[in-house]
Protein backbone atom coordinates (compact mmCIF):
# COMPACT_ATOMS: atom_id res chain seq x y z
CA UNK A 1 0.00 0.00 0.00
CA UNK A 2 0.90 3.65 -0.53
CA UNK A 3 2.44 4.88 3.03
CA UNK A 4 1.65 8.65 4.21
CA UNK A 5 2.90 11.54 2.58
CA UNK A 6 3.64 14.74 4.68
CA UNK A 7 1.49 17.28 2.99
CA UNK A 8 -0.60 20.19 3.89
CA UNK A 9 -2.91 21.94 1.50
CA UNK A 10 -5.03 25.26 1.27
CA UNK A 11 -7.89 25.57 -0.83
CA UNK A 12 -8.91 28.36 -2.34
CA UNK A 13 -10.86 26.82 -4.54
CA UNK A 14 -11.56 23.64 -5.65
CA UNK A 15 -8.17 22.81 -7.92
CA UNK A 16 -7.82 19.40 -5.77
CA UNK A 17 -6.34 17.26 -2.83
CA UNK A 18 -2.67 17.25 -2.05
CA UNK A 19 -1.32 13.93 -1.49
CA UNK A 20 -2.52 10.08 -1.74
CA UNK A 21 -4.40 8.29 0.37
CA UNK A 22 -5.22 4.77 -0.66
CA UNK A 23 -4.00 2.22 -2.50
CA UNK A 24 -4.91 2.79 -6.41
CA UNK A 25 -6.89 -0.45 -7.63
CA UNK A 26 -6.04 -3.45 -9.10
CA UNK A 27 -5.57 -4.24 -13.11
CA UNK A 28 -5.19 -7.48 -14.41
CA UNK A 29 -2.35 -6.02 -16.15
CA UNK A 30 -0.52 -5.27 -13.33
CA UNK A 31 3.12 -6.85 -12.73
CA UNK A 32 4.25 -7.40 -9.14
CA UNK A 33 7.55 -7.34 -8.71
CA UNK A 34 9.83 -8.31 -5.24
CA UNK A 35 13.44 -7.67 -4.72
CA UNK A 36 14.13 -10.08 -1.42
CA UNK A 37 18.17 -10.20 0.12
CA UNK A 38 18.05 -13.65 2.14
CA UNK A 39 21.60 -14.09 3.09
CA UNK A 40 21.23 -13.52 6.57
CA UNK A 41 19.47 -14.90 9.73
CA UNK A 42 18.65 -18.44 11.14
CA UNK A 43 20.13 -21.40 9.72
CA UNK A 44 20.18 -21.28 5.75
CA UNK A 45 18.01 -24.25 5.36
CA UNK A 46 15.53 -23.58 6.93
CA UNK A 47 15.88 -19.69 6.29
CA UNK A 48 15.14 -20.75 2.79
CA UNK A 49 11.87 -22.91 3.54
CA UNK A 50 10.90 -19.18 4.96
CA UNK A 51 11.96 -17.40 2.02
CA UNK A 52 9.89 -19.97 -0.44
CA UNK A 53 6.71 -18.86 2.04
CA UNK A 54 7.31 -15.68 2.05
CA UNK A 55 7.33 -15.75 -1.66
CA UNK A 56 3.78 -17.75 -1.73
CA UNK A 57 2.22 -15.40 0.75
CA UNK A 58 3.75 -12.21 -1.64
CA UNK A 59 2.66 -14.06 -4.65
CA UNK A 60 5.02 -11.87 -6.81
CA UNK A 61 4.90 -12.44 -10.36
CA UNK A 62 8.53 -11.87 -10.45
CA UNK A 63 11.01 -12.53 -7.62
CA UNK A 64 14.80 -11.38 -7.66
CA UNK A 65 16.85 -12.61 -4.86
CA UNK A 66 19.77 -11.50 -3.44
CA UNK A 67 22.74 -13.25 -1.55
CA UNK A 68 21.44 -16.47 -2.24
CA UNK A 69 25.14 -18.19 -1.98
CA UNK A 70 26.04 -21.21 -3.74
CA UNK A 71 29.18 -21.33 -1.34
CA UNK A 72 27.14 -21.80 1.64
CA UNK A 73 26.65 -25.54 1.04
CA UNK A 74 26.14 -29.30 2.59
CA UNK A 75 27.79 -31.06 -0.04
CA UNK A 76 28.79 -30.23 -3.68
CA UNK A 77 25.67 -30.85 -4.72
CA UNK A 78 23.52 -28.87 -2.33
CA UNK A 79 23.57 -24.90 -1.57
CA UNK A 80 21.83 -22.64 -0.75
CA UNK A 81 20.30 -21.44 -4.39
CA UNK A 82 19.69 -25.35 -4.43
CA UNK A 83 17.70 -25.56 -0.94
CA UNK A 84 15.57 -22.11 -2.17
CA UNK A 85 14.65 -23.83 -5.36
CA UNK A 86 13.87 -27.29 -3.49
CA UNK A 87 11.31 -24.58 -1.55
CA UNK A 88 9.39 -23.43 -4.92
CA UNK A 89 9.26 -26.81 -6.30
CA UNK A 90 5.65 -28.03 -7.80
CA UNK A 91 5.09 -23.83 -7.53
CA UNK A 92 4.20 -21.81 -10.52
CA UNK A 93 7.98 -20.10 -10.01
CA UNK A 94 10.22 -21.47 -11.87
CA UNK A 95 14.10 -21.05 -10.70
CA UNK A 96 16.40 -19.53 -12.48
CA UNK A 97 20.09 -19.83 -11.73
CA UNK A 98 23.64 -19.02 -13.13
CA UNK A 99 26.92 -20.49 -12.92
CA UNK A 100 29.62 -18.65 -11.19
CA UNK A 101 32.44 -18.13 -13.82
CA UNK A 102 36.19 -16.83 -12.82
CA UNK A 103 36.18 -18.98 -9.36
CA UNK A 104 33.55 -16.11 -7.81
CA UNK A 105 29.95 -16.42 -6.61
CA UNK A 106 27.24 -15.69 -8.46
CA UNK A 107 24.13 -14.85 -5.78
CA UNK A 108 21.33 -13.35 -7.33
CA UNK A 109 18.45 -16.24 -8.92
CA UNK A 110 15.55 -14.59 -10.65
CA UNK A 111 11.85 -16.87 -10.15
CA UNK A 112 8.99 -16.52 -12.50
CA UNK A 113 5.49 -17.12 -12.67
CA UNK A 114 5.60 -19.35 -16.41
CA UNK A 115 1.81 -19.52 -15.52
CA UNK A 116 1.81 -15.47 -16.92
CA UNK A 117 5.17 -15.12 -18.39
CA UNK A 118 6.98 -16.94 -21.25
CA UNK A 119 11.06 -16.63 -20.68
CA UNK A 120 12.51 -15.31 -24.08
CA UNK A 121 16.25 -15.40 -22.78
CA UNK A 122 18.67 -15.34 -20.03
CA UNK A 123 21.88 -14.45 -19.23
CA UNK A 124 24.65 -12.72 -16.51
CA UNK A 125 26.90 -9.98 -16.77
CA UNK A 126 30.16 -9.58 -15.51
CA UNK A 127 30.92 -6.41 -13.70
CA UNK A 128 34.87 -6.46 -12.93
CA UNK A 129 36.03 -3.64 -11.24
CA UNK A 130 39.38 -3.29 -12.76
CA UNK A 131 37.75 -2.50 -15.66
CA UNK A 132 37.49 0.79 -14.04
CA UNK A 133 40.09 0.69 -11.18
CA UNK A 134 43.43 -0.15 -11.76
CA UNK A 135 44.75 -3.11 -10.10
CA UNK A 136 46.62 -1.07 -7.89
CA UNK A 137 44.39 0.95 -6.82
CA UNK A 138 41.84 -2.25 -6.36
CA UNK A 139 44.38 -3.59 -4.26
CA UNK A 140 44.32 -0.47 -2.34
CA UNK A 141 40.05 -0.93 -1.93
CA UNK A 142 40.19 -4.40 -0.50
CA UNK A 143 42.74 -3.07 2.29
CA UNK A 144 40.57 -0.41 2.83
CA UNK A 145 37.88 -2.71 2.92
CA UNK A 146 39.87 -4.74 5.15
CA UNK A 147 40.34 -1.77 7.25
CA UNK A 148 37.41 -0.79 7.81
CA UNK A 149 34.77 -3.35 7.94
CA UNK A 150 37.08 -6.15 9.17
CA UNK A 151 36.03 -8.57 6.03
CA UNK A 152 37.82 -10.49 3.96
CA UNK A 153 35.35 -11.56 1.45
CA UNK A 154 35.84 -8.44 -0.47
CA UNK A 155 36.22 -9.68 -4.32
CA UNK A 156 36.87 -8.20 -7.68
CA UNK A 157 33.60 -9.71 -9.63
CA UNK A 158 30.12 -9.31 -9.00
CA UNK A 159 27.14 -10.14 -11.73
CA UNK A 160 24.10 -8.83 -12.89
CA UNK A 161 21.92 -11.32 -14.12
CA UNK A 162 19.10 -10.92 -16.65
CA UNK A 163 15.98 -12.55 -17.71
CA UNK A 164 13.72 -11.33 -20.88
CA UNK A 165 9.71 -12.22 -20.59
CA UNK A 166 6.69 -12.07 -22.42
CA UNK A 167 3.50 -11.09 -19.99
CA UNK A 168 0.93 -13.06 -22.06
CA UNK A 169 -0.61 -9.70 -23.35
CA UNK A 170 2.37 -9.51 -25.72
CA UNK A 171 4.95 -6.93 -23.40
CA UNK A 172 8.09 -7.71 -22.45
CA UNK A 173 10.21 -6.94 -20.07
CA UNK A 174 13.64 -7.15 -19.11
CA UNK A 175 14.46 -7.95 -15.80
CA UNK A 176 17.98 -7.24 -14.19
CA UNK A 177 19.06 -8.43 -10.89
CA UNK A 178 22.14 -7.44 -8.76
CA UNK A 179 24.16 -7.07 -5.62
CA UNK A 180 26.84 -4.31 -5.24
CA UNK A 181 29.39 -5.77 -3.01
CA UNK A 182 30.24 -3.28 0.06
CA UNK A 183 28.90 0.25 1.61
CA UNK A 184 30.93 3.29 2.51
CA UNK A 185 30.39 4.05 5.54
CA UNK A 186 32.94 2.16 8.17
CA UNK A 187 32.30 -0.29 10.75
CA UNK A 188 32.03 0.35 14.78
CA UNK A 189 34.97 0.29 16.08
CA UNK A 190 37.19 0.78 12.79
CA UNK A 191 40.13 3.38 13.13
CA UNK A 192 39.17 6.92 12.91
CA UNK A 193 41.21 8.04 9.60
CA UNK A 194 39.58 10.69 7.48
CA UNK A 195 42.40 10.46 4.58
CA UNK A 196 42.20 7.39 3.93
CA UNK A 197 38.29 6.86 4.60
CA UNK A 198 38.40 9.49 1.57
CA UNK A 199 40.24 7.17 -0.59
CA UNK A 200 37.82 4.25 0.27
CA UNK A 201 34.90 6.45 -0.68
CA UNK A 202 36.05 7.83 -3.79
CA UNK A 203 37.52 3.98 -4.75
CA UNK A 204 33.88 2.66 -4.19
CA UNK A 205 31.81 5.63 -5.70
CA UNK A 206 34.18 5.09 -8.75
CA UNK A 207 33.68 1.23 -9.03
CA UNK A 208 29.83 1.38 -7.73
CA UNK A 209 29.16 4.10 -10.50
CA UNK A 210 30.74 1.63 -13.33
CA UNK A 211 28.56 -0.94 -12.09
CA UNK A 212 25.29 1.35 -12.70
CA UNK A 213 26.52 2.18 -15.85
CA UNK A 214 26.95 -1.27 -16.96
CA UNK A 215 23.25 -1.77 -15.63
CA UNK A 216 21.56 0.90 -17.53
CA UNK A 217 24.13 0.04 -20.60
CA UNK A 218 22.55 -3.78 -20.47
CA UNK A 219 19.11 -2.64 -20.17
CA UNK A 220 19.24 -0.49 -23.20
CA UNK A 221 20.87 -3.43 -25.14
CA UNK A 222 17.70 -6.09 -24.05
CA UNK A 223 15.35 -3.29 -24.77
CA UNK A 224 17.06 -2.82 -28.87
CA UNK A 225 17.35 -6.82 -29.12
CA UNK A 226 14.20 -7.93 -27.42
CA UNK A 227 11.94 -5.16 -27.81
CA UNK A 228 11.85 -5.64 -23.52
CA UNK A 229 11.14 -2.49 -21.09
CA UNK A 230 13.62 -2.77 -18.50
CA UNK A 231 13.24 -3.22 -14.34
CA UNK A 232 16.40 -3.34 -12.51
CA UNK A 233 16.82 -4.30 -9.16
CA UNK A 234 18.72 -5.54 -6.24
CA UNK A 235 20.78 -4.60 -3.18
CA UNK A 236 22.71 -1.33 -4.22
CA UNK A 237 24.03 -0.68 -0.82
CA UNK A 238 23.36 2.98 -1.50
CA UNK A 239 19.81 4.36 -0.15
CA UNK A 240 19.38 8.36 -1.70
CA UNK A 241 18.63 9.66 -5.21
CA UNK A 242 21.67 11.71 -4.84
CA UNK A 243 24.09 8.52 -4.21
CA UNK A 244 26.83 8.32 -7.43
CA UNK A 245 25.61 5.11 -7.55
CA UNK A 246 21.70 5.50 -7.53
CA UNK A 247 22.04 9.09 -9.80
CA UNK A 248 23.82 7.33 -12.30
CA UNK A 249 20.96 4.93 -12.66
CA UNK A 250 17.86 7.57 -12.13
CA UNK A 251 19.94 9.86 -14.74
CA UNK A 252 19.58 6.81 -17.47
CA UNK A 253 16.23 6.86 -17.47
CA UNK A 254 14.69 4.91 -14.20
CA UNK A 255 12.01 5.48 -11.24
CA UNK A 256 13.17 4.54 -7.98
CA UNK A 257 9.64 3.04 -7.62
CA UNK A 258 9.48 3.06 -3.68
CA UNK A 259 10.49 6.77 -3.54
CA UNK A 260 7.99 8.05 -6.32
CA UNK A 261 5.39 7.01 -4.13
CA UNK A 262 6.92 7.68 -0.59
CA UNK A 263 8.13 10.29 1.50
CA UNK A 264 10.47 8.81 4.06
CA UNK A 265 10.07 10.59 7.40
CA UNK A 266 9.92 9.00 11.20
CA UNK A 267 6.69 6.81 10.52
CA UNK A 268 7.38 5.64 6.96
CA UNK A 269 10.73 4.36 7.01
CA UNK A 270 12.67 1.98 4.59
CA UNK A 271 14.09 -1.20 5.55
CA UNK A 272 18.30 -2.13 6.05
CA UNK A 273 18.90 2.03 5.20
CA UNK A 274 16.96 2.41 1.99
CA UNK A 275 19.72 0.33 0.07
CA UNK A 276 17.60 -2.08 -2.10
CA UNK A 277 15.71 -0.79 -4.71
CA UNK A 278 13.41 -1.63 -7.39
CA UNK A 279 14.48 1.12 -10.29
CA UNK A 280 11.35 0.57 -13.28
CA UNK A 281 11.55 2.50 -16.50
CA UNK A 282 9.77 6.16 -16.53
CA UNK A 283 7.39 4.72 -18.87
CA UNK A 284 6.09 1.95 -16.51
CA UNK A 285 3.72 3.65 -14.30
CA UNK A 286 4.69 2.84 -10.31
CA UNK A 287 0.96 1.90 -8.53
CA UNK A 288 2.12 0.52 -5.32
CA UNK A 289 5.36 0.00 -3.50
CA UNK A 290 6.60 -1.14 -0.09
CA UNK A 291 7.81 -3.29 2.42
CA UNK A 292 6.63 -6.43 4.12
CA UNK A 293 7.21 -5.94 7.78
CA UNK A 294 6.15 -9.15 8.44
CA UNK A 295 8.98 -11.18 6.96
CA UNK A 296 11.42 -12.06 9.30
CA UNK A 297 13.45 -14.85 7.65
CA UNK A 298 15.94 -12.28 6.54
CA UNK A 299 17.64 -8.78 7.90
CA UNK A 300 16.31 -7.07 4.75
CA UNK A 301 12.41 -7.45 4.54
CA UNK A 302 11.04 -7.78 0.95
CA UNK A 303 10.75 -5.30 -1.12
CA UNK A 304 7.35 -5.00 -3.44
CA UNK A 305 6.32 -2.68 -6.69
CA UNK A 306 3.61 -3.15 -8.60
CA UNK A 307 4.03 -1.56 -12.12
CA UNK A 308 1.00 -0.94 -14.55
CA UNK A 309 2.46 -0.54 -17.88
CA UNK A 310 -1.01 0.24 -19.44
CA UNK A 311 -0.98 4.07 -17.87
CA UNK A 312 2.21 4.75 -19.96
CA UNK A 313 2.40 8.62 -19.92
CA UNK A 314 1.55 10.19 -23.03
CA UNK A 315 1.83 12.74 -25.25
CA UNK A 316 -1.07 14.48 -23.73
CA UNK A 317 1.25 14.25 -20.07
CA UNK A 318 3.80 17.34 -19.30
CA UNK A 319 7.12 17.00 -16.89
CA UNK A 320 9.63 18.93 -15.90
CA UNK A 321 13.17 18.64 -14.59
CA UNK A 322 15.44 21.02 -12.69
CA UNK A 323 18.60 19.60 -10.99
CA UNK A 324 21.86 21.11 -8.48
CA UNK A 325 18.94 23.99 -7.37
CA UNK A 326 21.40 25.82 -5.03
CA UNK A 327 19.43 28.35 -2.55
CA UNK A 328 20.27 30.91 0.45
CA UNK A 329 18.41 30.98 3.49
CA UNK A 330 14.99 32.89 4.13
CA UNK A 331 15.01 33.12 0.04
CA UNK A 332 12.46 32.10 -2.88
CA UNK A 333 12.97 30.60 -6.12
CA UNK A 334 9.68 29.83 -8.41
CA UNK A 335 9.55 27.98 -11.61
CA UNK A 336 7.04 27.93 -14.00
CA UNK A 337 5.30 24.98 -14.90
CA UNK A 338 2.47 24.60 -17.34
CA UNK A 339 -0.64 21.82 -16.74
CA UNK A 340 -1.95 20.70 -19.82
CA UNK A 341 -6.38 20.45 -20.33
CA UNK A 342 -7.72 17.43 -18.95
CA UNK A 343 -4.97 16.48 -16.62
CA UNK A 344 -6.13 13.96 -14.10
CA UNK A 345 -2.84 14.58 -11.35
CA UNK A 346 0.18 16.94 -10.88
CA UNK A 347 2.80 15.36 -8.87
CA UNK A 348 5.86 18.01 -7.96
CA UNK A 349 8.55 15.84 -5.89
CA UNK A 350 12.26 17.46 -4.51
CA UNK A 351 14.96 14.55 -4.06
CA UNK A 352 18.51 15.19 -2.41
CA UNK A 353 20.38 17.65 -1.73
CA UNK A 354 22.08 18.95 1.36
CA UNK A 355 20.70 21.90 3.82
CA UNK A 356 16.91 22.24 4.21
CA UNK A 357 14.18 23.82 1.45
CA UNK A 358 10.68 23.53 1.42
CA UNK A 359 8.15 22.51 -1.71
CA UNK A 360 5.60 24.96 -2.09
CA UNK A 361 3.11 24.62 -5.47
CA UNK A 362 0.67 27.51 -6.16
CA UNK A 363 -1.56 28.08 -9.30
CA UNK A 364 -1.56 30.92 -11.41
CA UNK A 365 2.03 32.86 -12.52
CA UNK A 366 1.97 34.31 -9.07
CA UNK A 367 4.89 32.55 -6.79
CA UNK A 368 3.91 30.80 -3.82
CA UNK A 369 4.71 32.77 -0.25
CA UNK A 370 4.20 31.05 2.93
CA UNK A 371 0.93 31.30 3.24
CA UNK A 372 -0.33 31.56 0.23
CA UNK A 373 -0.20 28.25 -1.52
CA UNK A 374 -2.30 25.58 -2.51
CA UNK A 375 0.07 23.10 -1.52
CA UNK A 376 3.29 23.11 0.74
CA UNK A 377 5.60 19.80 1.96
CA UNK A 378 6.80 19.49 5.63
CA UNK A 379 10.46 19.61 5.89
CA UNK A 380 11.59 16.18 6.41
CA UNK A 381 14.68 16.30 4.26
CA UNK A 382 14.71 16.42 0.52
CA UNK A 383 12.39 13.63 -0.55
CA UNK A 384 8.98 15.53 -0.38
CA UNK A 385 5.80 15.86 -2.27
CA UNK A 386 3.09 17.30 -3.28
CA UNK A 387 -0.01 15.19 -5.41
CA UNK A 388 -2.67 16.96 -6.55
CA UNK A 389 -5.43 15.63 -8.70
CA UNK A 390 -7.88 17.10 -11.06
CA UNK A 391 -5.25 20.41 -11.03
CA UNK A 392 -6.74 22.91 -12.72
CA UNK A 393 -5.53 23.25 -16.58
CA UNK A 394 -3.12 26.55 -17.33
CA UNK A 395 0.20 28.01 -15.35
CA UNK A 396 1.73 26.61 -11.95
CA UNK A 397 4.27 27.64 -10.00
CA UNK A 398 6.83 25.40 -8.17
CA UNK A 399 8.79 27.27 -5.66
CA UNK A 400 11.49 26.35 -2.95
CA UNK A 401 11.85 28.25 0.39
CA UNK A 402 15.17 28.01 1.96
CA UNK A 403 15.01 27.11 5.50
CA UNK A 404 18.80 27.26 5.16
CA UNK A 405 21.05 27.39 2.84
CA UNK A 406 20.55 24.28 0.44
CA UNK A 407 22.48 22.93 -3.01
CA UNK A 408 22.05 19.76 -5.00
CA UNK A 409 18.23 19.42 -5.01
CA UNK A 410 16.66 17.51 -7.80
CA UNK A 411 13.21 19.00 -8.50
CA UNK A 412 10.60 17.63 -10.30
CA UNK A 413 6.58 17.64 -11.75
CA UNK A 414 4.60 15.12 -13.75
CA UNK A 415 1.02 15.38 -14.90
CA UNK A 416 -0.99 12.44 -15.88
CA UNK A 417 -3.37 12.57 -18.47
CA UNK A 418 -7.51 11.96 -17.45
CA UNK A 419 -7.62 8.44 -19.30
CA UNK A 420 -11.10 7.52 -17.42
CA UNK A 421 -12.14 7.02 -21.89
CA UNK A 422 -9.16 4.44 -22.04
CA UNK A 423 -8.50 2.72 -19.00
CA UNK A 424 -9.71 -0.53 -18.12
């Protein structure tokens, strides 16, 4: 369901409601899609009979899992990966897995309902990090790594496998799954060295930004050879927009699905910091997304979306992007923003950023102030939003506030078109 969003509005007329408060119904066309990390908690076996009923009780049409490790095993013919598939066995998931190449793991299995979806192809990507890094300086990361986090698992492969499927309307989709391998910020109890904690950062932001790269470069090449729209998702180890990691991937052309939908504040928090994600192309409209609080057979509790690719926006649909806004303190800045006839919701979001500013969203060419508005955010950090439906048709104006001096906000507005005529 569609947690809270912070929002206050004043109506001076009747241009609308600010913010969402249900869950939008259910279309048969729908695709629900879970992102689950299931390396850690009780014993793996049966952590994996919990996993497989977490799954039924989900029913995803889609799963992606994460940390699934074929070198936690019993014998050499009996892991982990193998123990999760025994699980869905005589389900309507059907298992897919991939061979670790170059001596390294490959943890991240892909299930899909064949009852719905016909698998086209499959494969995995290699993601080496010298391919960015020299080896040098990847020598230098896994010290660092060693440093810091006291782990000696660090390695110089990860994958991202992939799966193309055709929904039995005709669509198809691409689905990529992944893992990036560490986080940046150091254990407790790790020596307190800024210069070098610099170098770790930089090292990782460098190799985590290749990876995303590599992502959005894959889905790109499915979409041209298979004709698939592409979801990508996984345990990124990053949590905000403004990440290297996560911009890279936003800036190629993908929704962070839980975050279109969310503002994260006290009461609506995300699971394990925000770091897996479910990233759908901008053309697949985001209807639900959240977190299962009631899975415990993992740290990382599952992560749902459920995309509705027959709302694609359309011609008839206006957005707007301004990013690195860059404010003073107890200033304005308004940008225009025009709502096209027949528009059936204006959403106006601000994402990252450091300091504090607040979203205002007035109609008319006249700037918001603070209190005149028809909608304003509550400062929560920078992942706020306003939702208005039915707006009215003509000139808007989005405008920051700056509670104090702010820089790298991402601001943005979307309109969807009324397709009551169209939609099922």
């Amino acid at each position: 369901m569609i947690k809270k969003n912070t929002c206050f509005i004043r109506s001076r007329a009747v241009w609308g409601l600010c913010a969402v408060l249900a869950s939008p119904l259910v279309f048969a066309d729908e695709i629900k899609i879970m992102s689950y990390n299931v390396l850690a908690g009780s014993g793996w076996e049966s952590r994996m009979l919990d996993v497989a009923e977490t799954t039924r009780r989900l029913n995803p049409d889609i799963v992606a899992f994460q940390e699934a490790l074929p070198a936690l095993r019993r014998s050499d013919t009996d892991d982990q990966q193998s123990a999760l598939e025994r699980a869905l066995a005589g389900s309507k998931w059907h298992f897919f897995r991939w061979n670790q190449e170059i001596g390294h793991r490959n943890c991240a299995p892909i299930a899909l309902d064949t009852s719905r979806f016909t698998p086209i192809a499959n494969g995995s990507v290699i993601l080496n990090f010298t391919d960015e890094i020299s080896q040098s300086q990847w020598q230098d990361l896994w010290d660092l790594h060693d440093l810091f986090h006291k782990d000696h698992t660090f390695v110089e492969f990860r994958y991202l496998t992939w799966l193309v499927v055709e929904d039995n309307d005709g669509k198809r989709y691409s689905i990529m799954n992944t893992h990036y391998e560490t986080y940046p910020e150091p254990e407790r109890g790790a020596p307190d060295d800024p210069a070098r904690l610099e170098y770790f950062r930089e090292l990782l932001h460098r190799v985590f930004q290749y990876m995303s790269n590599k992502a959005v470069e894959q889905g790109e090449l499915l979409r041209n050879q298979y004709g698939a729209t592409p979801i990508l998702l996984g345990d990124f180890e990053y949590g905000d927009l403004d990440d290297p990691a996560i911009k890279t991937i936003v800036d190629g052309g993908y929704q962070d699905t839980w975050l279109t939908l969310n503002v994260e504040d006290r009461n609506n928090r995300r699971a394990a910091r925000g770091i897996d994600h479910i990233f759908a192309d901008k053309d697949l409209v985001v209807k639900e997304a959240y977190y299962d609080w009631n899975a415990d057979a993992s740290d990382h509790q599952p992560l749902i979306a459920v995309l509705n690719s027959s709302a694609v926006r359309t011609a008839s649909d206006a957005s707007f992007t301004k990013q690195d806004i860059t404010g003073k303190q107890l200033s304005w800045q308004h940008f225009d923003f025009l709502v096209p006839d027949n528009s059936a919701e204006l959403s106006v979001a601000i994402r990252g950023g450091k300091g504090e500013a607040g979203l205002y969203v007035n109609n008319g060419k006249q700037g918001a102030t603070r209190s005149d508005y028809v909608c304003k955010t509550q400062v929560n950090g920078h992942q706020q939003a306003c939702v208005i439906t039915a707006p009215k048709s003509g000139a808007w104006t989005l405008s920051l506030y700056g509670y104090s001096d702010y820089s790298g906000i991402r601001l943005e507005a979307v309109t969807k078109a009324n397709k009551n005529s169209s939609e099922k």
